[in-house]
Protein backbone atom coordinates (compact mmCIF):
# COMPACT_ATOMS: atom_id res chain seq x y z
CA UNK A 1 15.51 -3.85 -21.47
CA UNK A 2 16.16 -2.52 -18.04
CA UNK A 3 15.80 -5.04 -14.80
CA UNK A 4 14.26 -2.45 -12.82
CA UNK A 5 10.89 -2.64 -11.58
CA UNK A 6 10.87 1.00 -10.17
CA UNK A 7 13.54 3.54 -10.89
CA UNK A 8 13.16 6.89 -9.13
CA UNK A 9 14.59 9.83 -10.13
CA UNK A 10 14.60 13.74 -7.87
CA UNK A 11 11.28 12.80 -6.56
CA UNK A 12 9.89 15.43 -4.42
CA UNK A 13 6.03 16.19 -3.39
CA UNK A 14 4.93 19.87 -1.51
CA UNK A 15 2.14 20.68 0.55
CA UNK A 16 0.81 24.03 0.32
CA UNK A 17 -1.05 23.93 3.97
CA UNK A 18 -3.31 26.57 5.43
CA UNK A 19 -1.42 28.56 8.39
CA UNK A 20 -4.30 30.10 10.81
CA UNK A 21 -3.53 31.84 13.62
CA UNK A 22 -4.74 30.91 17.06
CA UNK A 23 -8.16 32.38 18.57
CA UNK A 24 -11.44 33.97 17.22
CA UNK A 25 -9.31 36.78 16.14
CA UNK A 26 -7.12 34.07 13.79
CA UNK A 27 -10.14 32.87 12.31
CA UNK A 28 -12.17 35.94 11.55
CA UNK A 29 -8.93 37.57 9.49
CA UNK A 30 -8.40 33.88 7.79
CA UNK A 31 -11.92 34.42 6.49
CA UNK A 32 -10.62 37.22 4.43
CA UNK A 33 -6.70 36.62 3.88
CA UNK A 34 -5.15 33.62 4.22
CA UNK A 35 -1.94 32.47 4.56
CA UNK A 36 -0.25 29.53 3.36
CA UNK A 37 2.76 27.57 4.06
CA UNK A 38 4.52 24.91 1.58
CA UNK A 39 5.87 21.70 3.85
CA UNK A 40 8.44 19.21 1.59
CA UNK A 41 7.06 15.88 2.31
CA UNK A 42 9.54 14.48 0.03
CA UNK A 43 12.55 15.91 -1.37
CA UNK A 44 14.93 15.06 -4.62
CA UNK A 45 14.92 11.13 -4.14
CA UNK A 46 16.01 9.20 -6.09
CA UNK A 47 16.92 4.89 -6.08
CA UNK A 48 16.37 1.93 -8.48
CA UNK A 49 14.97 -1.69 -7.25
CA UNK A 50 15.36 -4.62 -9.23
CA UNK A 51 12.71 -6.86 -10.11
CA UNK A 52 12.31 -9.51 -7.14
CA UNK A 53 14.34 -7.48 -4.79
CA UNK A 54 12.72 -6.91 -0.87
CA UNK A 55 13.61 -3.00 0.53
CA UNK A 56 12.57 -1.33 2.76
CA UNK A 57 12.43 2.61 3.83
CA UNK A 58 13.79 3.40 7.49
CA UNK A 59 12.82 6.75 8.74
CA UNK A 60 11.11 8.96 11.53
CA UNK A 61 7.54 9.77 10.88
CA UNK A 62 7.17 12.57 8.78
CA UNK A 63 10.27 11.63 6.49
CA UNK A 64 7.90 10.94 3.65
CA UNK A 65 7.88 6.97 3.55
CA UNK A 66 4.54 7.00 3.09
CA UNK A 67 4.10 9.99 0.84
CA UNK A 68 6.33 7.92 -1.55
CA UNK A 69 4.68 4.89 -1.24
CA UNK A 70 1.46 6.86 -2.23
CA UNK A 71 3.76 8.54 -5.74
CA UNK A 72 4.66 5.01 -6.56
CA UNK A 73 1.30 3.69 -6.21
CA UNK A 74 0.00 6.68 -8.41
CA UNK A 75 -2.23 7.85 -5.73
CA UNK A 76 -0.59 11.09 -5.33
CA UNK A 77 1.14 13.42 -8.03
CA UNK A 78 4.96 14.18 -7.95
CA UNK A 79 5.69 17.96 -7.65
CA UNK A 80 8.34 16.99 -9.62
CA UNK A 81 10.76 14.31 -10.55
CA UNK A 82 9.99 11.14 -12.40
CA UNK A 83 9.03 7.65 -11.34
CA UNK A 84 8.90 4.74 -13.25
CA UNK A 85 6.95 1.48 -12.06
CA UNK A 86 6.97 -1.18 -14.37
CA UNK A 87 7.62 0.81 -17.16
CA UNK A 88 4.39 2.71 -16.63
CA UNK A 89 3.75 6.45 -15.13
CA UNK A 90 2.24 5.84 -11.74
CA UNK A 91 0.63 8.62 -11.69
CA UNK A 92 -1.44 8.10 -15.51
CA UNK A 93 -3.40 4.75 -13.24
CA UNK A 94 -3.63 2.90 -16.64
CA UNK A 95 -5.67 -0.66 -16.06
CA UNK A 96 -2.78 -2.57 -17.04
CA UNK A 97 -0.29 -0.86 -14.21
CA UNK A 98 -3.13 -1.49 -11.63
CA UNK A 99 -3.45 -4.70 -12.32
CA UNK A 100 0.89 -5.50 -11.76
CA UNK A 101 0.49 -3.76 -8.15
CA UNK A 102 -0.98 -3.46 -4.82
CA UNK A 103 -0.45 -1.15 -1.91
CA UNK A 104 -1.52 -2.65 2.08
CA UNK A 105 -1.74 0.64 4.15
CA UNK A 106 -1.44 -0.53 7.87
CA UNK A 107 -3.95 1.84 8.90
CA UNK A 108 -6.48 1.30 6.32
CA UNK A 109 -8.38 -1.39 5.65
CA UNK A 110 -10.00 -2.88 2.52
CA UNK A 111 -11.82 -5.63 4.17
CA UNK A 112 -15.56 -4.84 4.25
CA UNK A 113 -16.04 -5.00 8.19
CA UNK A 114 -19.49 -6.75 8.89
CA UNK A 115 -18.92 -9.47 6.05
CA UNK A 116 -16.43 -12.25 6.04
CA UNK A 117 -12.93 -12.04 4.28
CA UNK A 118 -13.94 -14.25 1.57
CA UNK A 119 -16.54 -11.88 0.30
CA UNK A 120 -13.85 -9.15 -0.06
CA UNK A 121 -11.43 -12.04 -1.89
CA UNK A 122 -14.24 -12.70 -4.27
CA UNK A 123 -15.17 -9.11 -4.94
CA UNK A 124 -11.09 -8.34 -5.94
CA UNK A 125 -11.14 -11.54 -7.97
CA UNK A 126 -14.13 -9.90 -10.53
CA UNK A 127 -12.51 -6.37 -10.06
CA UNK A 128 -8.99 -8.22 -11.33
CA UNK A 129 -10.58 -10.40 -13.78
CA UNK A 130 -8.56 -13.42 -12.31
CA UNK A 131 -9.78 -16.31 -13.89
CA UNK A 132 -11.90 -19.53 -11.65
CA UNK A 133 -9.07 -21.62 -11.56
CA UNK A 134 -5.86 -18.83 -10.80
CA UNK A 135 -7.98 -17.93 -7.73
CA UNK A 136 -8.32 -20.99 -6.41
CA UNK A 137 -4.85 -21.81 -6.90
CA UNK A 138 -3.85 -19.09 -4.87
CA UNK A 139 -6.60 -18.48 -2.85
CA UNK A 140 -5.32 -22.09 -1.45
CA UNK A 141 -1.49 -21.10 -1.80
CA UNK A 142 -2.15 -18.38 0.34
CA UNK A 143 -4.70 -19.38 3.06
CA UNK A 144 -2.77 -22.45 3.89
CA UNK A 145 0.67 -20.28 4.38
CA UNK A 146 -0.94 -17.90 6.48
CA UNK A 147 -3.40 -20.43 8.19
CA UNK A 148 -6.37 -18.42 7.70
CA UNK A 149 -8.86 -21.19 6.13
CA UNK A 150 -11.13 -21.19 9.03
CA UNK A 151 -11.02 -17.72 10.10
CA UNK A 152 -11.46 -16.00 6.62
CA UNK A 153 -15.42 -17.18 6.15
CA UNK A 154 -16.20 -15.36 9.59
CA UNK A 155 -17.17 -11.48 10.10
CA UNK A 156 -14.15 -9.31 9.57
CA UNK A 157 -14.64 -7.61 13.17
CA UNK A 158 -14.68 -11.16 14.91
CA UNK A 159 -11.26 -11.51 13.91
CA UNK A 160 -7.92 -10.78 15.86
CA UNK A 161 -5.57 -7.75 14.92
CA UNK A 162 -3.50 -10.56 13.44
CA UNK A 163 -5.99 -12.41 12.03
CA UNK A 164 -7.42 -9.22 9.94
CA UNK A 165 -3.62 -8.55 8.69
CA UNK A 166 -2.98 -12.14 7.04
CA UNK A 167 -6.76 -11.45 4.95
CA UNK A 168 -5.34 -7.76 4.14
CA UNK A 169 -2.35 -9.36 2.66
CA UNK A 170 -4.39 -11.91 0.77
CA UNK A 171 -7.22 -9.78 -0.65
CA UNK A 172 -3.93 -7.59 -1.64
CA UNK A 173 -2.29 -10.73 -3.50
CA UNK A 174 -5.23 -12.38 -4.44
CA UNK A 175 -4.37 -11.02 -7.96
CA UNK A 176 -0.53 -12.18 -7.65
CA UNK A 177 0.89 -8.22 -8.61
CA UNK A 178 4.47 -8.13 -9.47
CA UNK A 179 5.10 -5.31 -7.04
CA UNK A 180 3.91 -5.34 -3.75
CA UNK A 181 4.04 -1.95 -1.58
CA UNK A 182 3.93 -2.17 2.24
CA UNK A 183 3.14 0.61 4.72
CA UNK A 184 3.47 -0.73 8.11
CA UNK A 185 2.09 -3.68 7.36
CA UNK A 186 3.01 -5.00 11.22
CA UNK A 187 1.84 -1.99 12.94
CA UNK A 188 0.06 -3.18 16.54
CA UNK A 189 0.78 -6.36 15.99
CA UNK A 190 2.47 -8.41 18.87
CA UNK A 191 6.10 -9.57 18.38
CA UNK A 192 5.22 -13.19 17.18
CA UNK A 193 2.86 -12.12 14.89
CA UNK A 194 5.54 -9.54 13.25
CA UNK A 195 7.45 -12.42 12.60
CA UNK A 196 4.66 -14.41 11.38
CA UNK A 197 4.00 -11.85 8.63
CA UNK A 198 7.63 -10.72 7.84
CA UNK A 199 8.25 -14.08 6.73
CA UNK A 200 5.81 -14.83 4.84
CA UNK A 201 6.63 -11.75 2.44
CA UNK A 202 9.72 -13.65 2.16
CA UNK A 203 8.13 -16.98 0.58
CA UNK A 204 5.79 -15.18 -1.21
CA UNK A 205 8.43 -13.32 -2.53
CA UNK A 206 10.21 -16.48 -3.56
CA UNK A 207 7.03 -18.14 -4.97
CA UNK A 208 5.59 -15.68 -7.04
């Protein structure tokens, strides 16, 4: 049986976008023909990671980190290649691959904004089927490392920048997935705080 928790092979994704040209004029003709361009987001990649390994992808925007994140996740479909996750086809979203992963999106937020953190926690618990006594275990685990136990039963928008990225990070672990993808994770956050959450991916790593 292969060590590999994701093994990547010629992965590429297109983008057929619309091409309009500029002015009234562009607009009016796209009405009746239009043109189309196809952009490679990601082109013929291929890599393996190892179960428990840390990487991470270092490239200008537009390189595709994210577009790959989002194949690997199974929330977009390869134009071709193959990716394997855990043995399991990204792309199919079977309950049981679900269930082994989670995906934090530094731009995007799960948290429900006017409620407190723990309500989103709780709601993630039912939708993982974690039972009473796993949540608590790490719902402790987890709040203590990050020092969150006061903060997380206040309104999400009350919170600091940094504050709101140690509850996305929980309510992304709350269901202890195997893998663990990361897009910008630290993005607007202050120095300190970058360091703050950069190492605790490290002892969760080492924990779970």
């Amino acid at each position: 049986m292969s060590d590999n928790a994701i093994q990547v092979t010629n992965l590429s994704k297109n983008f057929k976008v619309h091409k309009k040209q500029p002015g009234l004029k562009g607009s009016f003709k796209a009405l009746f023909r239009r043109e189309y361009k196809t952009i490679e987001a990601v082109k013929n990649v291929s890599f393996e990671i190892k179960q428990g390994e840390l990487v991470g992808f270092i490239g200008p925007n537009g390189a595709g980190k994210t577009t790959t994140l989002k194949m690997l996740s199974g929330l977009l479909y390869p134009s071709s290649g193959e990716a394997n996750v855990l043995g399991y086809k990204p792309f199919e979203r079977k309950n049981p691959f679900l269930k082994q992963i989670s995906l934090v999106m530094g731009q995007k937020n799960q948290l429900w904004w006017d409620l407190p953190a723990i309500e989103t926690f709780n709601l993630n618990k039912e939708i993982y089927e974690v039972s009473d006594d796993k949540y608590k275990q790490v719902l402790g685990e987890l709040s203590e490392i990050l020092d969150v136990k006061e903060v997380m039963h206040q309104q999400v928008r009350k919170m600091s920048l940094g504050q709101r990225m140690k509850c996305e990070l929980i309510a992304s672990l709350i269901h202890t997935p195997r893998v663990l993808f990361l897009d910008e994770p630290t993005i607007g956050l202050d120095v300190v705080m970058q360091k703050k959450v950069r190492e605790f991916i490290k002892e969760y790593n080492k924990r779970y």
